[in-house]
N, C-alpha and C. Protein backbone atom coordinates (compact mmCIF):
# COMPACT_ATOMS: atom_id res chain seq x y z
N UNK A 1 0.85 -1.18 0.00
CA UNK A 1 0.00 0.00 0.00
C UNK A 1 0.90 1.24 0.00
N UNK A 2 0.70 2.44 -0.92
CA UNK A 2 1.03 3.32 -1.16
C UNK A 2 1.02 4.12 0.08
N UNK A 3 1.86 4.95 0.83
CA UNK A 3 1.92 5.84 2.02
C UNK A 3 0.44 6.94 1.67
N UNK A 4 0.31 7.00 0.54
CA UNK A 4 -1.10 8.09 0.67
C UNK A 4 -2.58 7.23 0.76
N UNK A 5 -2.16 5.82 0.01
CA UNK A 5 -3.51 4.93 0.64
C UNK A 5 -3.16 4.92 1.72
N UNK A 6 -2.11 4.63 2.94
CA UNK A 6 -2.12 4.40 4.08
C UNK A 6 -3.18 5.46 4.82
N UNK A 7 -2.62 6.34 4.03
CA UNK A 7 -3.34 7.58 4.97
C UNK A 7 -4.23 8.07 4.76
N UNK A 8 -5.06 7.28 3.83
CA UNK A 8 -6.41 7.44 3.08
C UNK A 8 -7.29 6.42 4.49
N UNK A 9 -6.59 4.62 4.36
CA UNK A 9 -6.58 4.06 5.05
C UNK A 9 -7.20 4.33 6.97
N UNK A 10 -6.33 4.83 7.46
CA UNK A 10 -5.93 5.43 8.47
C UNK A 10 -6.78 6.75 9.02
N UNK A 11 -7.11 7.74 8.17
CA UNK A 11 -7.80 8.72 8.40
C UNK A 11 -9.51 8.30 7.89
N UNK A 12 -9.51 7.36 7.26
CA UNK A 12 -11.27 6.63 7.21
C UNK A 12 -11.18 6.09 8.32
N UNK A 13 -10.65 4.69 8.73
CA UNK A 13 -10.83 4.59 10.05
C UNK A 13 -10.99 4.89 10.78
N UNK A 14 -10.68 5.84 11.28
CA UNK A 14 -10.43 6.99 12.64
C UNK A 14 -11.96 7.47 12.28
N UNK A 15 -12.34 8.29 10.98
CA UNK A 15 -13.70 8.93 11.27
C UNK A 15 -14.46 7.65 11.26
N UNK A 16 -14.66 6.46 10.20
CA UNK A 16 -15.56 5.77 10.18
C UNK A 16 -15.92 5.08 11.65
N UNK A 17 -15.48 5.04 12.47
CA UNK A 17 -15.41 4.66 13.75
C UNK A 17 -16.02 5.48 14.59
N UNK A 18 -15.14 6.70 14.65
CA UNK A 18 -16.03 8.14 15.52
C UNK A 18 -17.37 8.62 14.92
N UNK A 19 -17.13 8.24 13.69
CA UNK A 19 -18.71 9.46 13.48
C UNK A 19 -19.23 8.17 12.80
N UNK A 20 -19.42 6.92 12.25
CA UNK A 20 -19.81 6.09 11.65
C UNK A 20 -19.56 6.24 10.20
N UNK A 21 -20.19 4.90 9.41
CA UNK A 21 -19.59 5.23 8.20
C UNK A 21 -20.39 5.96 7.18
N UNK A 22 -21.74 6.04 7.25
CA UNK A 22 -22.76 6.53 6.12
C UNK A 22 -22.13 8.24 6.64
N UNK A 23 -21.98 8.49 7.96
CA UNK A 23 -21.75 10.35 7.80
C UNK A 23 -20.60 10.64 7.65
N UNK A 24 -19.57 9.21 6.73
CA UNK A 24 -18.37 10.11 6.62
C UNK A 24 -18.66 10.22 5.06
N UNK A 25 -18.01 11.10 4.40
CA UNK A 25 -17.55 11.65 3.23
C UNK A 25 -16.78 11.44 2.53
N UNK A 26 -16.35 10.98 1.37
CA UNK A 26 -14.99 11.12 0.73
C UNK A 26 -14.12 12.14 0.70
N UNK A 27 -15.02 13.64 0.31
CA UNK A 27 -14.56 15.01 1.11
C UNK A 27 -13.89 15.05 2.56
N UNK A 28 -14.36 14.71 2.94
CA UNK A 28 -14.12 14.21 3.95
C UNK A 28 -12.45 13.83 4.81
N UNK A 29 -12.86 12.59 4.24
CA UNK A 29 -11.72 11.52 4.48
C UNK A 29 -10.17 11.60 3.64
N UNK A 30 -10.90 12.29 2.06
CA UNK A 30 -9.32 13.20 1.80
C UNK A 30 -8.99 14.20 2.15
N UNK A 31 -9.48 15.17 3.13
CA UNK A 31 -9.11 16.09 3.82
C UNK A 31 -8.39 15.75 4.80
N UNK A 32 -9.03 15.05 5.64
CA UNK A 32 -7.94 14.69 6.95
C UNK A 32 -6.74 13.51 6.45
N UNK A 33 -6.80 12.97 4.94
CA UNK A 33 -5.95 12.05 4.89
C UNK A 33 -4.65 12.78 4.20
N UNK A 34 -4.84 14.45 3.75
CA UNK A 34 -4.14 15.28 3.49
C UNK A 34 -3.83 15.04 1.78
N UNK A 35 -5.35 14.17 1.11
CA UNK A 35 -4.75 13.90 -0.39
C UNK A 35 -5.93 14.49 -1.46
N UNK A 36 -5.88 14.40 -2.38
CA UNK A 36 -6.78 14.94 -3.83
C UNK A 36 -7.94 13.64 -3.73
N UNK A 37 -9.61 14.02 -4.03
CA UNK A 37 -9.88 12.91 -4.21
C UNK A 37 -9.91 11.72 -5.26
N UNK A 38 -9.00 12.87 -5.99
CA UNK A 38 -8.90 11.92 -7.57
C UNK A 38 -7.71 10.59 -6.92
N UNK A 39 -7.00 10.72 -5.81
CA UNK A 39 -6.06 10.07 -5.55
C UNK A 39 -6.76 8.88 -4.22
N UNK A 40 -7.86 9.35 -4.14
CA UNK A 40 -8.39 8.65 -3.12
C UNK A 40 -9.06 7.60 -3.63
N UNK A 41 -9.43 7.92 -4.95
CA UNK A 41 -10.16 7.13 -5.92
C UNK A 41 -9.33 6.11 -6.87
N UNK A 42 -7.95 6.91 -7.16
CA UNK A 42 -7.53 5.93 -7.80
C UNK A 42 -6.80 4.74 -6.70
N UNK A 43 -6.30 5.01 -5.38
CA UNK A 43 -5.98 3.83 -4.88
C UNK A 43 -7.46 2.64 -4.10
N UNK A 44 -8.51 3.27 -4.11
CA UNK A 44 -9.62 2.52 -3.56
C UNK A 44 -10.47 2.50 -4.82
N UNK A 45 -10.80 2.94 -5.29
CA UNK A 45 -12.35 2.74 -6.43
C UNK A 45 -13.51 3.25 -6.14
N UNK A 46 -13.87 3.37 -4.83
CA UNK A 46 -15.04 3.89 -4.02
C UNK A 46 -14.81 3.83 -2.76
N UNK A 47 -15.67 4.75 -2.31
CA UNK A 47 -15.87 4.73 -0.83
C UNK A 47 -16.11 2.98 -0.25
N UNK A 48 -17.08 2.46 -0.73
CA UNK A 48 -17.25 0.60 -0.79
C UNK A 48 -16.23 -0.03 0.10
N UNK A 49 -15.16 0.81 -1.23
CA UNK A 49 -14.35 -0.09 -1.52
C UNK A 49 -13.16 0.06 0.22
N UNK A 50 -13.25 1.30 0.38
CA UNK A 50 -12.45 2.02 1.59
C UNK A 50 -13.51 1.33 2.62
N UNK A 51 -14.43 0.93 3.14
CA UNK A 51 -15.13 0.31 3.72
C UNK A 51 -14.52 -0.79 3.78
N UNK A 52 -14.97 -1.86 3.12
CA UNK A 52 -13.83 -2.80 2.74
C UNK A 52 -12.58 -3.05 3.28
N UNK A 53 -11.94 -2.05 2.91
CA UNK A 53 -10.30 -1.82 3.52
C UNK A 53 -10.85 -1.66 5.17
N UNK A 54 -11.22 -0.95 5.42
CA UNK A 54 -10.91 -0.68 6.56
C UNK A 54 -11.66 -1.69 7.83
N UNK A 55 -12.27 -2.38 7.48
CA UNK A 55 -12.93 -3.60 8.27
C UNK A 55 -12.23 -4.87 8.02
N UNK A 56 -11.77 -5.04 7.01
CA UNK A 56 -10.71 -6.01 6.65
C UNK A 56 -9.35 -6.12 8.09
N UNK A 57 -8.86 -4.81 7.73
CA UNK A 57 -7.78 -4.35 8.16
C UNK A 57 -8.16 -4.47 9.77
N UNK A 58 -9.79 -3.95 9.89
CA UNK A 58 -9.65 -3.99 11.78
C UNK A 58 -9.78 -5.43 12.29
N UNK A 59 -10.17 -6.68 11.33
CA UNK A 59 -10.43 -7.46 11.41
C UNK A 59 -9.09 -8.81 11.44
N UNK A 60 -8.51 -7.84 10.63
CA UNK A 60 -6.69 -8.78 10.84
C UNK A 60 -5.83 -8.43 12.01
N UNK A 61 -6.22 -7.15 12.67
CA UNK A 61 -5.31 -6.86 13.43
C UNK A 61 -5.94 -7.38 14.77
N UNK A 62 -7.57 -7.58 14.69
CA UNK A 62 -7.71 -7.97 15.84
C UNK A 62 -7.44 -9.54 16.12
N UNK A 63 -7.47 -10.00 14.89
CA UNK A 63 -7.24 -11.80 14.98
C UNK A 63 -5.78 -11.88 15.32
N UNK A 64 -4.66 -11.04 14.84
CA UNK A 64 -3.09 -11.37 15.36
C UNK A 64 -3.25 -10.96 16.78
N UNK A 65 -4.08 -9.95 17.22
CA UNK A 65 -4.23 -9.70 18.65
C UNK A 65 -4.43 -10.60 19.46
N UNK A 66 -5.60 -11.16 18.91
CA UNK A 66 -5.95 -12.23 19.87
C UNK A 66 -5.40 -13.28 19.92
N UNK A 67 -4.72 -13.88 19.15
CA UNK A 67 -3.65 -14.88 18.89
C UNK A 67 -2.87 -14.82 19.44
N UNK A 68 -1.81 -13.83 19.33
CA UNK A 68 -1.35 -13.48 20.51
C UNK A 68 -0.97 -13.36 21.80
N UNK A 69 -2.67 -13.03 22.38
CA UNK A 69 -3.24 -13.45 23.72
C UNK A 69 -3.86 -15.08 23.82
N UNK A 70 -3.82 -15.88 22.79
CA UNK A 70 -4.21 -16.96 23.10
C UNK A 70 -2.55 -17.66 23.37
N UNK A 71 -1.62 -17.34 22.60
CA UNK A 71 -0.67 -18.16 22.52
C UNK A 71 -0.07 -18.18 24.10
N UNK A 72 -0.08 -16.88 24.51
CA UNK A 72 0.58 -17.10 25.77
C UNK A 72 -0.29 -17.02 27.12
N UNK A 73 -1.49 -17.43 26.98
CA UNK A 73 -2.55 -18.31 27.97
C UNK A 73 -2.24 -19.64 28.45
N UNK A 74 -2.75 -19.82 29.58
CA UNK A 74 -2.23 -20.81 30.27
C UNK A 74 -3.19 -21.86 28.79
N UNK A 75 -2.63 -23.68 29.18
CA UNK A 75 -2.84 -24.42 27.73
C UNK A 75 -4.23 -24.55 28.11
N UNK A 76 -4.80 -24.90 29.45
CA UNK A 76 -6.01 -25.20 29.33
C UNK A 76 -7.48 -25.03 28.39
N UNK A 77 -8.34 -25.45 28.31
CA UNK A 77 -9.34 -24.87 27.28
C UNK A 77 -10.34 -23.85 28.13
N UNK A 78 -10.53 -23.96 29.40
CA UNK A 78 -11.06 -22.92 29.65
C UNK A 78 -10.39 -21.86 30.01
N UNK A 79 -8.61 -21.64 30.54
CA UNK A 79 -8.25 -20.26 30.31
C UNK A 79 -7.88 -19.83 29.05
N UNK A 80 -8.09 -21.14 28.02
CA UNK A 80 -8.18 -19.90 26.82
C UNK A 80 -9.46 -19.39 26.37
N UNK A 81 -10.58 -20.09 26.85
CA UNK A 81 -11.61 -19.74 26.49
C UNK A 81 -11.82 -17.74 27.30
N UNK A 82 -11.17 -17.97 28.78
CA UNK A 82 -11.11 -16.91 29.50
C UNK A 82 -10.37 -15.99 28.51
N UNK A 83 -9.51 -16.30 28.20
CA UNK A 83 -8.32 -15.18 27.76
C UNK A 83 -8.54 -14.50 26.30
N UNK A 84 -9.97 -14.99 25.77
CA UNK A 84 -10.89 -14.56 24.48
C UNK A 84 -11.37 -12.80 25.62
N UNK A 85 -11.51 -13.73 26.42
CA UNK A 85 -12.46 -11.90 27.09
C UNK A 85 -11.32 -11.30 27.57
N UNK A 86 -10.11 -11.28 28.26
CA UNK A 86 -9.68 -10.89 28.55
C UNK A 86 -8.99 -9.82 27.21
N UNK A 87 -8.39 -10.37 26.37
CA UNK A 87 -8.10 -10.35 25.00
C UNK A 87 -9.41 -8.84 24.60
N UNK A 88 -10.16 -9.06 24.70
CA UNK A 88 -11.63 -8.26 24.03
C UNK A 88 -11.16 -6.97 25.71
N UNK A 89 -11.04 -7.21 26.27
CA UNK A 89 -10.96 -6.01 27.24
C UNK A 89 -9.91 -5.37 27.56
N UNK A 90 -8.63 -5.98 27.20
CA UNK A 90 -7.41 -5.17 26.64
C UNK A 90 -7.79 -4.38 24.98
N UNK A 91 -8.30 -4.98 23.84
CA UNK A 91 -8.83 -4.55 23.07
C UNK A 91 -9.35 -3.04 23.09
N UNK A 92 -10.70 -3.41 23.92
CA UNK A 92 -11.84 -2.19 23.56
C UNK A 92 -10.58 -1.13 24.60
N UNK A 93 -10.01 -1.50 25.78
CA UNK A 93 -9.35 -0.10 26.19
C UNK A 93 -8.46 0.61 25.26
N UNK A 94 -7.77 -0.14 24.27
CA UNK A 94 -7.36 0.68 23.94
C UNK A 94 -7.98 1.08 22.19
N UNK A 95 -8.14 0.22 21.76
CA UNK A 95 -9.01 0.44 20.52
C UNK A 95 -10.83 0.54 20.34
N UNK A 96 -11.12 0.71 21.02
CA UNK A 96 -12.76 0.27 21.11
C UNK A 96 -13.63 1.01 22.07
N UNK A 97 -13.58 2.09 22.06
CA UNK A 97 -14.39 3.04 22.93
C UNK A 97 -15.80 2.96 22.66
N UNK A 98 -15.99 2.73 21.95
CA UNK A 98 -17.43 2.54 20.82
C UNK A 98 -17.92 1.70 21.01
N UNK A 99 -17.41 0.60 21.25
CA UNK A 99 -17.75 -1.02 21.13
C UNK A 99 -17.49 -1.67 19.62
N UNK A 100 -17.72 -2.24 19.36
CA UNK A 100 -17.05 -3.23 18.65
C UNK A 100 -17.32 -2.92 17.13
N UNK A 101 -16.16 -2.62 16.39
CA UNK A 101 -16.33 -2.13 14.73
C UNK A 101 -16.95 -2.66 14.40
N UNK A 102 -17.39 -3.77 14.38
CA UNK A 102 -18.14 -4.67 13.47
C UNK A 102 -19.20 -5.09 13.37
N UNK A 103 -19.96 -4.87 14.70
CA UNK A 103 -21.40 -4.51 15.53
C UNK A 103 -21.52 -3.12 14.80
N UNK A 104 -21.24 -2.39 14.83
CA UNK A 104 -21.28 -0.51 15.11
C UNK A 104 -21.43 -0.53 12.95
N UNK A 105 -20.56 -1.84 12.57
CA UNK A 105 -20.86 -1.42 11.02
C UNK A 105 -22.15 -2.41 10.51
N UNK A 106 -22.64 -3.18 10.68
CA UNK A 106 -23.85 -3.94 11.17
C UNK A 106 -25.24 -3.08 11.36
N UNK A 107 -25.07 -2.18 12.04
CA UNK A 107 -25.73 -1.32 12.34
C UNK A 107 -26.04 -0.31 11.23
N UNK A 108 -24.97 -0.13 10.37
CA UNK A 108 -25.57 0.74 9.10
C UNK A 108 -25.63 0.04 7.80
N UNK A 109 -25.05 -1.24 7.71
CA UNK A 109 -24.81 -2.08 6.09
C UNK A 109 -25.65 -3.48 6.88
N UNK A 110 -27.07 -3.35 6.29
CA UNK A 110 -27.62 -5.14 6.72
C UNK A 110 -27.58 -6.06 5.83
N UNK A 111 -27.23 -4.61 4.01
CA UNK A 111 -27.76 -5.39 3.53
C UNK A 111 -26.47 -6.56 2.79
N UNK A 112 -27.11 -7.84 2.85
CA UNK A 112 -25.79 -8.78 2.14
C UNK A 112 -25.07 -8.39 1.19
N UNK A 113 -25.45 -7.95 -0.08
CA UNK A 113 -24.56 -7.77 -1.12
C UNK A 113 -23.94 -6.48 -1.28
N UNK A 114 -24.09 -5.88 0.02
CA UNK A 114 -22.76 -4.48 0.08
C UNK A 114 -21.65 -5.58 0.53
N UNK A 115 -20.73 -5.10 -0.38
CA UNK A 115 -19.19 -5.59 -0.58
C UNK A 115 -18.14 -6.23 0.89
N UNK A 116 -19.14 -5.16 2.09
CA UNK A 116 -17.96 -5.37 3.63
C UNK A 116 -19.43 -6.43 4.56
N UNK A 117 -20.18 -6.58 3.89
CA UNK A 117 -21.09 -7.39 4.50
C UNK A 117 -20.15 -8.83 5.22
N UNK A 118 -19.66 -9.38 4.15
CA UNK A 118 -19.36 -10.57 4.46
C UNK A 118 -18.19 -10.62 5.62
N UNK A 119 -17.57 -9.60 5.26
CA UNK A 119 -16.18 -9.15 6.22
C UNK A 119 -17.18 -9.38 7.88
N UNK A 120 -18.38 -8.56 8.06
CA UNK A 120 -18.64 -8.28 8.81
C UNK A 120 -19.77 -9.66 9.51
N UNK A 121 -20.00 -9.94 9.06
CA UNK A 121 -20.53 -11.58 9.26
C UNK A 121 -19.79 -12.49 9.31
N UNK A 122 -18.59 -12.25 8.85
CA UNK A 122 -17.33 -13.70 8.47
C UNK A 122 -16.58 -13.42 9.86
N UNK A 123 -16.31 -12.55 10.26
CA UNK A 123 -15.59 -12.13 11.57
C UNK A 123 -16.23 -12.54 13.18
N UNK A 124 -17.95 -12.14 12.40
CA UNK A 124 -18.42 -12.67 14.07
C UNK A 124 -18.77 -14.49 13.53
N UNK A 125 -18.87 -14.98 12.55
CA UNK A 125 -18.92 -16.31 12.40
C UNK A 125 -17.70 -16.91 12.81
N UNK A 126 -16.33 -16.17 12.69
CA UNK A 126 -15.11 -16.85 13.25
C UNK A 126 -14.79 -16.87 14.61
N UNK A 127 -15.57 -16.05 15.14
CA UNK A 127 -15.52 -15.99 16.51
C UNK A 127 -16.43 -17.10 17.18
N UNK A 128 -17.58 -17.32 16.79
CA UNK A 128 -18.35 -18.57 16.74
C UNK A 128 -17.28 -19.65 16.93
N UNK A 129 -17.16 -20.01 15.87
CA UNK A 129 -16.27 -20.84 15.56
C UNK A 129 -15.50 -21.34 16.42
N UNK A 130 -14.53 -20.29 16.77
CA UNK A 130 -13.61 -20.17 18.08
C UNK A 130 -14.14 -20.60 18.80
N UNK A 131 -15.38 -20.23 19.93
CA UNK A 131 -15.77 -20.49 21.32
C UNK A 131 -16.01 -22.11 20.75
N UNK A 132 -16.80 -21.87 19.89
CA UNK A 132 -17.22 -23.64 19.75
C UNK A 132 -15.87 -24.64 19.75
N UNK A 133 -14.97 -24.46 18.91
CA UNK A 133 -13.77 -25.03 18.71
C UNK A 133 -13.15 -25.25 20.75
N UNK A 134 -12.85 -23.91 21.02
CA UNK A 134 -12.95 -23.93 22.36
C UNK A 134 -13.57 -25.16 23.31
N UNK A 135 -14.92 -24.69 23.21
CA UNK A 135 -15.96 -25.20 23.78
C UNK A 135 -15.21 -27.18 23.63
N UNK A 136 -15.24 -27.64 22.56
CA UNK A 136 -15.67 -28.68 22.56
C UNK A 136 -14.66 -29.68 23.06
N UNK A 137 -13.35 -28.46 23.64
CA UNK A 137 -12.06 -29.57 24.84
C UNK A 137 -13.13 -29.79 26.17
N UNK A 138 -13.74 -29.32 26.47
CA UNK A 138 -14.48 -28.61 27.80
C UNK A 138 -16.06 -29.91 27.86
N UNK A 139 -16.80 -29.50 26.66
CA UNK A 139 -17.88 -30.57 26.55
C UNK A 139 -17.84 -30.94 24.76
N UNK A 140 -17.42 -31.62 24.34
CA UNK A 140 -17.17 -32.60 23.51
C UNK A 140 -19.47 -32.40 22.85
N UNK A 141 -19.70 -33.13 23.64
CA UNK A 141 -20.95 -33.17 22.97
C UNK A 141 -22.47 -31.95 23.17
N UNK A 142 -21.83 -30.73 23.84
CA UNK A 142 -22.52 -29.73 23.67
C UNK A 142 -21.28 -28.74 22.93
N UNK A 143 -20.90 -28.90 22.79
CA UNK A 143 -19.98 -27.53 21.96
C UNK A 143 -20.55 -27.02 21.23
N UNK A 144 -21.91 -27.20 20.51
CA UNK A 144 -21.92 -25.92 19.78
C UNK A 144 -22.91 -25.32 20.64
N UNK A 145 -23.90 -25.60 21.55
CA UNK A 145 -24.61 -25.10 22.51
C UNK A 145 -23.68 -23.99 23.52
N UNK A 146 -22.86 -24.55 23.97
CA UNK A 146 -21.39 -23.61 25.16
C UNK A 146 -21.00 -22.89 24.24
N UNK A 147 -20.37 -23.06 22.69
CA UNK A 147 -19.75 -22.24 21.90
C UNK A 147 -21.10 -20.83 21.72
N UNK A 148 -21.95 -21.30 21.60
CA UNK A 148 -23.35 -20.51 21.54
C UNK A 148 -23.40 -19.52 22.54
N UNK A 149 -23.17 -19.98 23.78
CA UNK A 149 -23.51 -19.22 24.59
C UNK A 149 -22.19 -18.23 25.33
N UNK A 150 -20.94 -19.17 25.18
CA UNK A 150 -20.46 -17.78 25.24
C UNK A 150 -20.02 -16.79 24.30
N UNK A 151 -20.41 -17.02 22.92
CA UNK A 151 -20.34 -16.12 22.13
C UNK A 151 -21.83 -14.83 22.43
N UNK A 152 -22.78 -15.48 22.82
CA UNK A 152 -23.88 -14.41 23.46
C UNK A 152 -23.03 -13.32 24.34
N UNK A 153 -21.94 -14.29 25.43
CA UNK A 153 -21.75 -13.30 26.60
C UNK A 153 -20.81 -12.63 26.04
N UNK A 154 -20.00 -12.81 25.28
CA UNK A 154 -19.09 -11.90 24.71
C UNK A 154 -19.55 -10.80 23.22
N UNK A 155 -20.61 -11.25 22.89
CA UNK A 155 -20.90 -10.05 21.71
C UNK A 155 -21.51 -9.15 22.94
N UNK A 156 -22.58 -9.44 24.10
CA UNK A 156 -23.48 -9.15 24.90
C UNK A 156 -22.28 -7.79 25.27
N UNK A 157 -21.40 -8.22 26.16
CA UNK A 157 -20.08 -7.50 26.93
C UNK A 157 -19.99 -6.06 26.00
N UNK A 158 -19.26 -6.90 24.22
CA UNK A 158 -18.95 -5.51 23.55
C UNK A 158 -19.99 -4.92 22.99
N UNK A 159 -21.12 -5.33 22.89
CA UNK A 159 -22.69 -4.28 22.70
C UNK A 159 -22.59 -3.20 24.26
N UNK A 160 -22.16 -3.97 25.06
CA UNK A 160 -22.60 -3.17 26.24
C UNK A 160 -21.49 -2.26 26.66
N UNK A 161 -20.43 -2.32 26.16
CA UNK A 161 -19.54 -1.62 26.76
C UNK A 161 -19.51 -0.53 25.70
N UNK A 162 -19.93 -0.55 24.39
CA UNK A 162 -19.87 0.51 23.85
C UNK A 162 -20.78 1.51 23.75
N UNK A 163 -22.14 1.19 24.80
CA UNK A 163 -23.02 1.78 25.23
C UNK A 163 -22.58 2.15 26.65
N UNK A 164 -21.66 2.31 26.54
CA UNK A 164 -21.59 2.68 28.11
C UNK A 164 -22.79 2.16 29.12
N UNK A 165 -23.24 1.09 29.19
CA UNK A 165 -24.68 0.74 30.14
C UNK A 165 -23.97 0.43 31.51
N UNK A 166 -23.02 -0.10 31.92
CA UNK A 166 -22.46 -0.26 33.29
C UNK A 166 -21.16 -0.24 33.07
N UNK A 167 -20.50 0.02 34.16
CA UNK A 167 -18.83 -0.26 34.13
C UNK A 167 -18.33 -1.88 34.39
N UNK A 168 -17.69 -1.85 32.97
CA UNK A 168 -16.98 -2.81 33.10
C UNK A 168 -17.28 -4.57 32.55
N UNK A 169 -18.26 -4.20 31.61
CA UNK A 169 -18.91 -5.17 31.18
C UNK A 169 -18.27 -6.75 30.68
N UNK A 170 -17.15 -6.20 29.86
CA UNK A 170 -16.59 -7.34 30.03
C UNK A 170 -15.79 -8.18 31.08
N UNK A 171 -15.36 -7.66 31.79
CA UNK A 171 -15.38 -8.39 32.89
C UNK A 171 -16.11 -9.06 33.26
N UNK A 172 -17.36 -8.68 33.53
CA UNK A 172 -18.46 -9.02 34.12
C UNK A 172 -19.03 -10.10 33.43
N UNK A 173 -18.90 -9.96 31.90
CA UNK A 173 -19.32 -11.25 30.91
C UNK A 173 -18.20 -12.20 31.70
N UNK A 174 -16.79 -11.74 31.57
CA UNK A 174 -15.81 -12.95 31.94
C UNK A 174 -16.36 -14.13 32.86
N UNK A 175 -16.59 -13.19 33.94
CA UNK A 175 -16.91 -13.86 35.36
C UNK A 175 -17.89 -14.75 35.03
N UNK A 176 -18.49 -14.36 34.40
CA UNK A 176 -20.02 -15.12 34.06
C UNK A 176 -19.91 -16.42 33.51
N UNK A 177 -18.98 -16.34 32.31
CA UNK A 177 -18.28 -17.37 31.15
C UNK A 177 -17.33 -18.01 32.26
N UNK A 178 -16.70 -17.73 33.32
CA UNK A 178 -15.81 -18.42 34.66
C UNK A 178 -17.15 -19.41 34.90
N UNK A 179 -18.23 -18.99 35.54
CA UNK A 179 -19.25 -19.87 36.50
C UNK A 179 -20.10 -20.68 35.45
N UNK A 180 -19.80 -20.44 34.13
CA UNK A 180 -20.26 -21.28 33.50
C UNK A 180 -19.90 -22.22 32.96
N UNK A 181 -18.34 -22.23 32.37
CA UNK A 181 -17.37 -23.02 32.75
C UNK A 181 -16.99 -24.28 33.70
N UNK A 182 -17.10 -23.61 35.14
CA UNK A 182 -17.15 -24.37 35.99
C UNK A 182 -18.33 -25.40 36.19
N UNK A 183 -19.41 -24.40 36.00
CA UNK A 183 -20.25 -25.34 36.11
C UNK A 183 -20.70 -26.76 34.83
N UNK A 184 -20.09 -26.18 33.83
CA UNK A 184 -20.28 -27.73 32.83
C UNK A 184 -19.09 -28.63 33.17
N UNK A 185 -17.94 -28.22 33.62
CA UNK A 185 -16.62 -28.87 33.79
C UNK A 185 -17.22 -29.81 35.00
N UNK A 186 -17.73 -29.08 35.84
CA UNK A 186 -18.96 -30.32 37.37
C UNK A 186 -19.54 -31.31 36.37
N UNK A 187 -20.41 -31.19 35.55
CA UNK A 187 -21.24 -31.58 35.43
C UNK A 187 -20.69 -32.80 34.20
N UNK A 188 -19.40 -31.86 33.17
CA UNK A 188 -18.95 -33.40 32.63
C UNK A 188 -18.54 -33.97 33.26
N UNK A 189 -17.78 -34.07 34.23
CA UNK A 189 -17.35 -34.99 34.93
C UNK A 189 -18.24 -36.01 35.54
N UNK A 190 -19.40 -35.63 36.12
CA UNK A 190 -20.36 -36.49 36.47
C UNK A 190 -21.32 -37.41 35.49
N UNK A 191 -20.52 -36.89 34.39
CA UNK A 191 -21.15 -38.32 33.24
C UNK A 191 -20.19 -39.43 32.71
């Protein structure tokens, strides 16, 4: 990527995030990205297309993030299942005031065949994925039920924390995803 897509890049993000994406502008976004919009156009194609980029992009950096934080979690399956929230609450402090890009772009693109749709469905389906994958060291024959549900408590957490509705929400999901944990780990054992 060209240093002026970067900063085409870089300065959509920043507004598409703060002000959302339908009220940002291409005017806009080459103003604060300091470029021509003929140049904004020739490295993206459309605004779409800068959509695109930029959910892509929040979407890779949060998966090396969390990887990251999975790799150096204790091996167990439920502190890595823990260290998904923990992971999401180092996250939103420092990137995620809002709550969660991908919720927040959800909210203005429902419809499927806009271009960042899939980005934005493929991201919370991989997270699925994850808890279930998770899930199924833990209970083998409910995993996608546990994968189910703590993907509830963790979209639940970053809906709520970017509403500001209480302090500290993910945590609070954590704890929750802890006693629930525990409590199927009782309960396989007793079969």
């Amino acid at each position: 990527m060209t240093p002026a897509a970067r900063r085409v890049l870089e300065a959509a993000a920043r507004l598409f995030y703060e002000r959302g994406i339908h009220a940002v502008g291409v005017d806009l976004i080459a103003a604060e990205a300091g470029v021509t919009k003929k140049t904004l156009y020739d490295r993206f194609g459309s605004k779409e297309q800068i959509v695109v980029e930029y959910l892509a992009d929040r979407d890779e950096r949060w998966r090396a993030f969390l990887a990251q934080c999975l790799d150096t979690a204790q091996p167990t399956s439920t502190a890595r299942v823990l260290a998904v929230f923990d992971a999401s609450r180092a996250w939103a402090a420092k990137n995620s005031s809002k709550g969660c890009s991908m919720v927040n772009a959800h909210a203005e693109i429902s419809d499927p065949s806009h271009p960042a749709y899939p980005i934005i469905t493929g991201q919370k389906q991989w997270m699925l994925t994850l808890f279930t994958d998770l899930a199924g060291d833990i209970t083998p024959d409910r995993a996608g039920h546990l994968g189910q549900t703590l993907m509830l408590l963790h979209e639940g957490a970053l809906v709520a924390h970017g509403l500001n509705v209480f302090a500290d929400p993910i945590s609070h999901a954590r704890e929750q995803a802890q006693a629930l944990l525990a409590a199927t780990g009782s309960s396989a054992a007793k079969r």
